[in-house]
PDB file of N, CA and C in Angstrom:
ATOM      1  N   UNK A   1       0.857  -1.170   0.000  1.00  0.00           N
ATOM      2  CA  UNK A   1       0.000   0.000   0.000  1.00  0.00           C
ATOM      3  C   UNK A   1       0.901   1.230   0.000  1.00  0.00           C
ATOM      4  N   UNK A   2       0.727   1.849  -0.553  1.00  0.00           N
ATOM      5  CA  UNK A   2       1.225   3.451  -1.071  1.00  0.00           C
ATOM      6  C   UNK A   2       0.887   4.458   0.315  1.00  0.00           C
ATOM      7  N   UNK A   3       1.788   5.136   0.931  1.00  0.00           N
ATOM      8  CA  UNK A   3       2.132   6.124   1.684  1.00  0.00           C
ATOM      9  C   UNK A   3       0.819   7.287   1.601  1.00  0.00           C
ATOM     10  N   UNK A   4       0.802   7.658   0.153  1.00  0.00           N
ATOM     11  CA  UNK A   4      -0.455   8.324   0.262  1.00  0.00           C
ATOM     12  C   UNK A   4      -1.635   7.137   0.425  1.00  0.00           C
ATOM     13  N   UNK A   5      -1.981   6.294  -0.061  1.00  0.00           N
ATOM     14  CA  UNK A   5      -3.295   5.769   0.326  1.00  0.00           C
ATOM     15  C   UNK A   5      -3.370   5.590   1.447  1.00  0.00           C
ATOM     16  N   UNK A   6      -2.430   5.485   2.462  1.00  0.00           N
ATOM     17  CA  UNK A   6      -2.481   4.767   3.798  1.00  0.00           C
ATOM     18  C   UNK A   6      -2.535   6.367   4.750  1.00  0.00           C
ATOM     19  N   UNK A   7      -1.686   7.408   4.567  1.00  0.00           N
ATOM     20  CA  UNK A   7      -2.504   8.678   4.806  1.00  0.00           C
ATOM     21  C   UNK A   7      -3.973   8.983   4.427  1.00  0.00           C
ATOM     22  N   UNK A   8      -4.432   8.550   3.540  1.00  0.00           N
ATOM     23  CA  UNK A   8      -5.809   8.662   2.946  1.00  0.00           C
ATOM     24  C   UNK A   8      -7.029   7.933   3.674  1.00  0.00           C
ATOM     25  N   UNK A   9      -6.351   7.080   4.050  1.00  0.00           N
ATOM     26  CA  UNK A   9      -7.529   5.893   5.310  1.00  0.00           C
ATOM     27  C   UNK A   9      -7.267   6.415   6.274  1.00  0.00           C
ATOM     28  N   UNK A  10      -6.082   7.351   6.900  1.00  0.00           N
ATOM     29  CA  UNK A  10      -5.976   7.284   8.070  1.00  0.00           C
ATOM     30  C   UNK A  10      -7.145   8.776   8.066  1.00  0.00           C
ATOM     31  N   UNK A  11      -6.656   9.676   7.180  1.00  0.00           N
ATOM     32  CA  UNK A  11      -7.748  10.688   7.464  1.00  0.00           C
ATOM     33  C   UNK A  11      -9.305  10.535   7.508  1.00  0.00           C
ATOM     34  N   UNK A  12      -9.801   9.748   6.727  1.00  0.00           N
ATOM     35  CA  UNK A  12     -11.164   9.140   6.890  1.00  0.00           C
ATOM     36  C   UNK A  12     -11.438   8.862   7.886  1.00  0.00           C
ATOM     37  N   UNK A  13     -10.574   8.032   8.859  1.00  0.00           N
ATOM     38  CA  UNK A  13     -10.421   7.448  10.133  1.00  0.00           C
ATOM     39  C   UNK A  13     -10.518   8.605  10.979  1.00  0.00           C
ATOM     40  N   UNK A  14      -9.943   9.324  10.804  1.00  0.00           N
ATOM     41  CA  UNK A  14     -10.105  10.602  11.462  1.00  0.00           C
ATOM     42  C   UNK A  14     -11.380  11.728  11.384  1.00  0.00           C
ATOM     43  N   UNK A  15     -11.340  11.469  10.244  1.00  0.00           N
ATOM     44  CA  UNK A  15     -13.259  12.534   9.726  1.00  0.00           C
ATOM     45  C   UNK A  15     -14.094  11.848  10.360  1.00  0.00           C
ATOM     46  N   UNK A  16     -13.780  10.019  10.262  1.00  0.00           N
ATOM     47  CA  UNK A  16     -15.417   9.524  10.703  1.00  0.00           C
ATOM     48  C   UNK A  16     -15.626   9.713  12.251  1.00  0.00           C
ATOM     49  N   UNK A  17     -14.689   9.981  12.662  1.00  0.00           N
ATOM     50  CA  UNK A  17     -13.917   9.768  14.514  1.00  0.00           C
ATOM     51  C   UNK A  17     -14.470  11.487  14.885  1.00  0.00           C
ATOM     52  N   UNK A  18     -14.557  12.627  14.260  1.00  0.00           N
ATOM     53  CA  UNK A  18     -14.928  13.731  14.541  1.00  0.00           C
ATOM     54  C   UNK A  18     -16.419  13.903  14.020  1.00  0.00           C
ATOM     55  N   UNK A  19     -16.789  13.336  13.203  1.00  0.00           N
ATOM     56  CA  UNK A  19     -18.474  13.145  12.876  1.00  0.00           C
ATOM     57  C   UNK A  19     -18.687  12.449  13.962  1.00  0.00           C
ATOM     58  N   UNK A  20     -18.683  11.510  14.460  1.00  0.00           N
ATOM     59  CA  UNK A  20     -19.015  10.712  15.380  1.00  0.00           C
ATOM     60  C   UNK A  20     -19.238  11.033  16.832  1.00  0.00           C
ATOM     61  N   UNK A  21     -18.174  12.527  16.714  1.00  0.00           N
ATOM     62  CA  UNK A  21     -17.903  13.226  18.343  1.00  0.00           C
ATOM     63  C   UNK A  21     -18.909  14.300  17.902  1.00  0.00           C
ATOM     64  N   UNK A  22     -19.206  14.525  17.139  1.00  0.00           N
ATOM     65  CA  UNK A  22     -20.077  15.812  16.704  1.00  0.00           C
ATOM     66  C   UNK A  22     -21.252  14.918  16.726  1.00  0.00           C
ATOM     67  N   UNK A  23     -22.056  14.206  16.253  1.00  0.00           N
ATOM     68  CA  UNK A  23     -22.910  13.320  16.447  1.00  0.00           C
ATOM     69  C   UNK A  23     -23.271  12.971  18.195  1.00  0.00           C
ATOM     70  N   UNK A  24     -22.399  12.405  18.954  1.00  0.00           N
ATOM     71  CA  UNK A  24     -22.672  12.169  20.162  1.00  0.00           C
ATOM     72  C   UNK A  24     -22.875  13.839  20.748  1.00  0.00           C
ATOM     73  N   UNK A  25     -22.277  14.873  20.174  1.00  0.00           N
ATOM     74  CA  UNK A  25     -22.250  15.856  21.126  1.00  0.00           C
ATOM     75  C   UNK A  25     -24.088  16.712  21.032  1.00  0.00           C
ATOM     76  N   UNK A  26     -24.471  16.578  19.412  1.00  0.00           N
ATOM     77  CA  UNK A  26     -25.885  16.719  19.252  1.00  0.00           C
ATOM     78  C   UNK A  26     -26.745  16.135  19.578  1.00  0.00           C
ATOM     79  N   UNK A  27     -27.017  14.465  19.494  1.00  0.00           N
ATOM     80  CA  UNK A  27     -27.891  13.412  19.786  1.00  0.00           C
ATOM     81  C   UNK A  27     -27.709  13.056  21.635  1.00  0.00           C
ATOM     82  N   UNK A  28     -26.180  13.517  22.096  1.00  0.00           N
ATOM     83  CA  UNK A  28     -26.296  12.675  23.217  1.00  0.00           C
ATOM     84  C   UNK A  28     -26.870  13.070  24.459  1.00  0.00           C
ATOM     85  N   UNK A  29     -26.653  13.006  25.613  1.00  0.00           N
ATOM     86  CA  UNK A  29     -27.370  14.209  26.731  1.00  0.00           C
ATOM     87  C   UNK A  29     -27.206  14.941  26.710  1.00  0.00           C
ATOM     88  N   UNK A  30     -28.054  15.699  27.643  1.00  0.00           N
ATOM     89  CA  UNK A  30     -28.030  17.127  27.133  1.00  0.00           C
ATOM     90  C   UNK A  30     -28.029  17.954  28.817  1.00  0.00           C
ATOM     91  N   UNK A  31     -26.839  18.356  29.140  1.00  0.00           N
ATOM     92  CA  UNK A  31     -26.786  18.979  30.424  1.00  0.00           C
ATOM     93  C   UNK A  31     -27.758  19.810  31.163  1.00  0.00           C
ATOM     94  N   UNK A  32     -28.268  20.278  30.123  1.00  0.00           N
ATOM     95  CA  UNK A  32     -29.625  21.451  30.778  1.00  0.00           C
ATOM     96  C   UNK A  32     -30.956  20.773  30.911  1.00  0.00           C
ATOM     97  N   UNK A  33     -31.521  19.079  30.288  1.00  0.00           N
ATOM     98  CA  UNK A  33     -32.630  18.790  30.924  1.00  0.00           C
ATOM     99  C   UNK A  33     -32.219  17.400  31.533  1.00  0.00           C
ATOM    100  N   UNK A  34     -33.515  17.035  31.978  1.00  0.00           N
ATOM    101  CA  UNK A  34     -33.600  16.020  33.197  1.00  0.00           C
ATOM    102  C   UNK A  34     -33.235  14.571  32.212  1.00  0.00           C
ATOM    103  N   UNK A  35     -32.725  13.726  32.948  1.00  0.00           N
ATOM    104  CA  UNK A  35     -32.660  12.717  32.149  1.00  0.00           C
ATOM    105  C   UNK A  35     -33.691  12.131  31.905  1.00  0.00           C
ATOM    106  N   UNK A  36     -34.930  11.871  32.325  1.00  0.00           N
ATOM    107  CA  UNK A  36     -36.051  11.513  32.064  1.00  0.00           C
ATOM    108  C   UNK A  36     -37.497  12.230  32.791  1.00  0.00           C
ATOM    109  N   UNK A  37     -38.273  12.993  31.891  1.00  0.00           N
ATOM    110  CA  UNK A  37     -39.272  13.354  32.426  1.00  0.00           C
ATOM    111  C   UNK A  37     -40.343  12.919  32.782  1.00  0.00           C
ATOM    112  N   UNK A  38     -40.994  13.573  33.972  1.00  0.00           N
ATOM    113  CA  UNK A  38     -41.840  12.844  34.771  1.00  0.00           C
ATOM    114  C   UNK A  38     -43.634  12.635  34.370  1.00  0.00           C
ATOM    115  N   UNK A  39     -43.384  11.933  32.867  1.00  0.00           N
ATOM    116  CA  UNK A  39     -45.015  11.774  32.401  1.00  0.00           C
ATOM    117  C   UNK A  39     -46.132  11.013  33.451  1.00  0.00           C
ATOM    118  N   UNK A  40     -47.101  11.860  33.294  1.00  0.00           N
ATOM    119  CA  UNK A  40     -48.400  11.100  34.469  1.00  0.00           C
ATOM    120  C   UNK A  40     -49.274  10.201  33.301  1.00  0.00           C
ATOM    121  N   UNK A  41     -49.473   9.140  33.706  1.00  0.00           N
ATOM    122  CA  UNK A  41     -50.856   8.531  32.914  1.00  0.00           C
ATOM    123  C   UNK A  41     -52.012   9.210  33.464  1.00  0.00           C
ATOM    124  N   UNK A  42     -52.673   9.410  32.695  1.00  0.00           N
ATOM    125  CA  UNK A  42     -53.871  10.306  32.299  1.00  0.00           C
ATOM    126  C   UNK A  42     -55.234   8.980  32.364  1.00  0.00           C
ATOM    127  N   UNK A  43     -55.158   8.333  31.317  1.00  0.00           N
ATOM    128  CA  UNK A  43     -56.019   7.239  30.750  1.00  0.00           C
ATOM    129  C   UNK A  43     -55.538   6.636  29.877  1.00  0.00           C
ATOM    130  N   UNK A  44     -56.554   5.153  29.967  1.00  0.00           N
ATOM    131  CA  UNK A  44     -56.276   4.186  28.792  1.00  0.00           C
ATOM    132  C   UNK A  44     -57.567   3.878  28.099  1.00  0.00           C
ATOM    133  N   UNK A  45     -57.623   3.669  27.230  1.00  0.00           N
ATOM    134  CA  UNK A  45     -58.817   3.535  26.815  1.00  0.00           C
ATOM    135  C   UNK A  45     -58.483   2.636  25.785  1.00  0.00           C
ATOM    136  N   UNK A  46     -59.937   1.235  25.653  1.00  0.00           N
ATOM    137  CA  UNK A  46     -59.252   0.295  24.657  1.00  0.00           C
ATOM    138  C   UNK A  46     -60.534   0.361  23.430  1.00  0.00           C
ATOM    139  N   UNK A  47     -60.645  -0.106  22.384  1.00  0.00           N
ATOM    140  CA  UNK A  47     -61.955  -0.168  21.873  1.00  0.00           C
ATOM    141  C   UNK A  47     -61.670  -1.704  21.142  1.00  0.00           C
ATOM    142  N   UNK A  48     -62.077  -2.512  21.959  1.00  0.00           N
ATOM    143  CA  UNK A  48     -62.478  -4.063  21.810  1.00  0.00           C
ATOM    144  C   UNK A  48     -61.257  -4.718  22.101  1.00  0.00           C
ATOM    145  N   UNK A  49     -60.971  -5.562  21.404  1.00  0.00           N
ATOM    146  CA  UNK A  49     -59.596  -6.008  20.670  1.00  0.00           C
ATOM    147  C   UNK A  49     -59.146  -5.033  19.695  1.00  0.00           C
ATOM    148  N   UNK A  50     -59.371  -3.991  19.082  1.00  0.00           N
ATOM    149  CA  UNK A  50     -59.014  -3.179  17.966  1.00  0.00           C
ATOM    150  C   UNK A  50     -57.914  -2.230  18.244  1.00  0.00           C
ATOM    151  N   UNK A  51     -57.598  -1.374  19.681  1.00  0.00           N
ATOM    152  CA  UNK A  51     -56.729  -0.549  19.521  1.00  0.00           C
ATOM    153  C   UNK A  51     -57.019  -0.700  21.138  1.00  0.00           C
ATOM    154  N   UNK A  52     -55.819   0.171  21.589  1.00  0.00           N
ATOM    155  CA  UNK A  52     -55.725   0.444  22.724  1.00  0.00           C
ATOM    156  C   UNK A  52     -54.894   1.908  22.797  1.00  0.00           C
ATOM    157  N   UNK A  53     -55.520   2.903  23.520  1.00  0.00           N
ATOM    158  CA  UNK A  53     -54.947   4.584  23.462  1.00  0.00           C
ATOM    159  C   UNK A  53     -54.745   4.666  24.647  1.00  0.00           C
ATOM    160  N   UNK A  54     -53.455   5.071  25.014  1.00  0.00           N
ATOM    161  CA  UNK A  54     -52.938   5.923  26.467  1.00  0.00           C
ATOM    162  C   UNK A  54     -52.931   7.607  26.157  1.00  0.00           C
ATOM    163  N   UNK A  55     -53.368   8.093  27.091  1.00  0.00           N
ATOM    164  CA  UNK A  55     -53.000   9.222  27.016  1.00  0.00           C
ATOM    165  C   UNK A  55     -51.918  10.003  28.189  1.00  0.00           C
ATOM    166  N   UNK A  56     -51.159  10.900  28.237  1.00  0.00           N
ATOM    167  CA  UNK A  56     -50.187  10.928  29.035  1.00  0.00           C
ATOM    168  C   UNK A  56     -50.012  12.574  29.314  1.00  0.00           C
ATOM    169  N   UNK A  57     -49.548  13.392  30.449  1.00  0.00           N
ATOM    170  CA  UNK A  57     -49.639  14.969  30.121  1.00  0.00           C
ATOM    171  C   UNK A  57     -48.203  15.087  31.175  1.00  0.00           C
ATOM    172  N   UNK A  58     -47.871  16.031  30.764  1.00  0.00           N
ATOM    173  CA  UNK A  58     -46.732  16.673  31.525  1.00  0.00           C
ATOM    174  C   UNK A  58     -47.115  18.045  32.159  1.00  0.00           C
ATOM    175  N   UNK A  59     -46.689  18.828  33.183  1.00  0.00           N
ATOM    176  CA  UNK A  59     -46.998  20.456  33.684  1.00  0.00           C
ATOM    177  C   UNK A  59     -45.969  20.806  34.234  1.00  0.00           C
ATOM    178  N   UNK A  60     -46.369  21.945  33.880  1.00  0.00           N
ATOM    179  CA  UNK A  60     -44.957  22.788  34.613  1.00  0.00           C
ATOM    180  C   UNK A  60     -43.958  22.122  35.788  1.00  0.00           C
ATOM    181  N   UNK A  61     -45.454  22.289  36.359  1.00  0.00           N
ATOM    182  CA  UNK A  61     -44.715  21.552  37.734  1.00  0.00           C
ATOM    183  C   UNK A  61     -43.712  20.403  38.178  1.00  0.00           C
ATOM    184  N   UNK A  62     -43.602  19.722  37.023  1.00  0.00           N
ATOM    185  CA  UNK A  62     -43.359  18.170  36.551  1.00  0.00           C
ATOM    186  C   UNK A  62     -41.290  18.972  36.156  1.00  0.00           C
ATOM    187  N   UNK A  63     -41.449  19.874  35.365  1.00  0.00           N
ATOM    188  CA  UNK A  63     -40.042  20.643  34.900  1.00  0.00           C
ATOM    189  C   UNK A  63     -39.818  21.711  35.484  1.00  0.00           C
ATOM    190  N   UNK A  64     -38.027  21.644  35.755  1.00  0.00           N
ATOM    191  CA  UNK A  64     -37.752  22.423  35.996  1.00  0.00           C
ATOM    192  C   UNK A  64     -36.724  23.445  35.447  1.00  0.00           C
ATOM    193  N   UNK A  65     -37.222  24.031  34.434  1.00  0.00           N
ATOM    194  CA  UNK A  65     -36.234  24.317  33.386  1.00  0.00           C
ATOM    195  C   UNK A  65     -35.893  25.766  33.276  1.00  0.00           C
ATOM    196  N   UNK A  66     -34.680  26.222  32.596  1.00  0.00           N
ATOM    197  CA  UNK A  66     -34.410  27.624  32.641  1.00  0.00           C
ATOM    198  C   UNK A  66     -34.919  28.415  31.529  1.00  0.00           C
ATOM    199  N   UNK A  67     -35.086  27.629  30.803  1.00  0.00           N
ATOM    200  CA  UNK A  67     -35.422  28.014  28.881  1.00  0.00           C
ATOM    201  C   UNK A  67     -36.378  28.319  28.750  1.00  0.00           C
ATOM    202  N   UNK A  68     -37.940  27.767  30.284  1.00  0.00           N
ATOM    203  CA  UNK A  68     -39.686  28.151  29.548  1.00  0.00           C
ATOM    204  C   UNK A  68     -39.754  28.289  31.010  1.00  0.00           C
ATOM    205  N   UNK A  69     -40.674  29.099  31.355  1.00  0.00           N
ATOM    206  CA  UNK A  69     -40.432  30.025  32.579  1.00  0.00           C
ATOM    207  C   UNK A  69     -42.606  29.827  32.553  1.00  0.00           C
ATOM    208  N   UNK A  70     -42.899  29.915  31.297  1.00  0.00           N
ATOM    209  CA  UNK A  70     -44.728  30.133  31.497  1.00  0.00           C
ATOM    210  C   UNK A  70     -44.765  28.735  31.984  1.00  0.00           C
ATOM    211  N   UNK A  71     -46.005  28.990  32.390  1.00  0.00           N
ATOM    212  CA  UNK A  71     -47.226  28.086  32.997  1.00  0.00           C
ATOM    213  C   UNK A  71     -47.294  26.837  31.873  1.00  0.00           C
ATOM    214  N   UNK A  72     -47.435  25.462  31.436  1.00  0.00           N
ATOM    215  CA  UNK A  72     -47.937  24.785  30.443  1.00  0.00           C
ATOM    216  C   UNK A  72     -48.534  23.434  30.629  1.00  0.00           C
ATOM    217  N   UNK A  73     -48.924  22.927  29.739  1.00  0.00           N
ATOM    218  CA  UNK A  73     -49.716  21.571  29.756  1.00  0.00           C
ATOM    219  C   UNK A  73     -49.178  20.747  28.282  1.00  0.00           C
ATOM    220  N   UNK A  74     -48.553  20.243  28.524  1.00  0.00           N
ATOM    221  CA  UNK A  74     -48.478  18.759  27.220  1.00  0.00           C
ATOM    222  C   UNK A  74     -49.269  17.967  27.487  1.00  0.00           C
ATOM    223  N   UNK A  75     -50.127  17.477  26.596  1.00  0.00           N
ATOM    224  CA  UNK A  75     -50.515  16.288  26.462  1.00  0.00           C
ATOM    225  C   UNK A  75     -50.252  15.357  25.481  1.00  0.00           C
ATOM    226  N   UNK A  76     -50.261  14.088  25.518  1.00  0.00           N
ATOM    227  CA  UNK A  76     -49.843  13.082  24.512  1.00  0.00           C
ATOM    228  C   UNK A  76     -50.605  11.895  24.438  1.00  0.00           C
ATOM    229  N   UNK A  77     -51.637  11.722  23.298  1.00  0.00           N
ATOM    230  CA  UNK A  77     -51.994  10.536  23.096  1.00  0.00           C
ATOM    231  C   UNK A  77     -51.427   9.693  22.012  1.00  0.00           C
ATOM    232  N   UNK A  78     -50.927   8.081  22.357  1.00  0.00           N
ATOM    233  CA  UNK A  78     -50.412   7.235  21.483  1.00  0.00           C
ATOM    234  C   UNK A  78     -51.541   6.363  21.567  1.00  0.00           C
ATOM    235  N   UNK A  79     -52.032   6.116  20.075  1.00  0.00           N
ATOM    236  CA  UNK A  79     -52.826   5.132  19.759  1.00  0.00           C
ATOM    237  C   UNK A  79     -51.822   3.576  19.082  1.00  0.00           C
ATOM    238  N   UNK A  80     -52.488   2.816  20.014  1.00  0.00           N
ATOM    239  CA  UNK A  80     -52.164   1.155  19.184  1.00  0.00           C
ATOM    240  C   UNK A  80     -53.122   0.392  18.497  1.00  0.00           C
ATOM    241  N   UNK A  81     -52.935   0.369  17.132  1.00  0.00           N
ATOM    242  CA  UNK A  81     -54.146  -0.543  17.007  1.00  0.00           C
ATOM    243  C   UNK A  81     -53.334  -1.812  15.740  1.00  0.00           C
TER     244      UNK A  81
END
């Protein structure tokens, strides 16, 4: 193998190694929220054998964050059917 090709893998090796740190640094935790937030079940509701829906809400009260300061309500329904 040739001096330049083997510089040539090594830099790839190196690009994919800094995508990868740039990748973990976007996708990975994230210092400013909670590692897991504190969803309440709300309800379930099934209709027969056909589906089954949870619904789930989060509130203020639930976060404690520096970034949203108002009052709020999430809610989240996932349907299975």
């Amino acid at each position: 193998m040739s001096a330049d090709r083997h510089m040539s893998r090594a830099n790839h090796r190196a690009a994919d190694h800094r995508d990868g740190a740039r990748r973990r640094q976007w996708f990975g935790p994230n210092r400013h929220a909670p590692a897991a937030l504190p969803w309440h079940l709300d309800r379930v509701e099934t209709a027969g054998s056909e589906s089954l829906a949870r619904t789930l809400s989060l509130c203020d009260g639930d976060v404690d964050s520096p970034f949203w300061q108002e009052r709020f309500r999430a809610i989240y329904t996932v349907t299975f059917a």
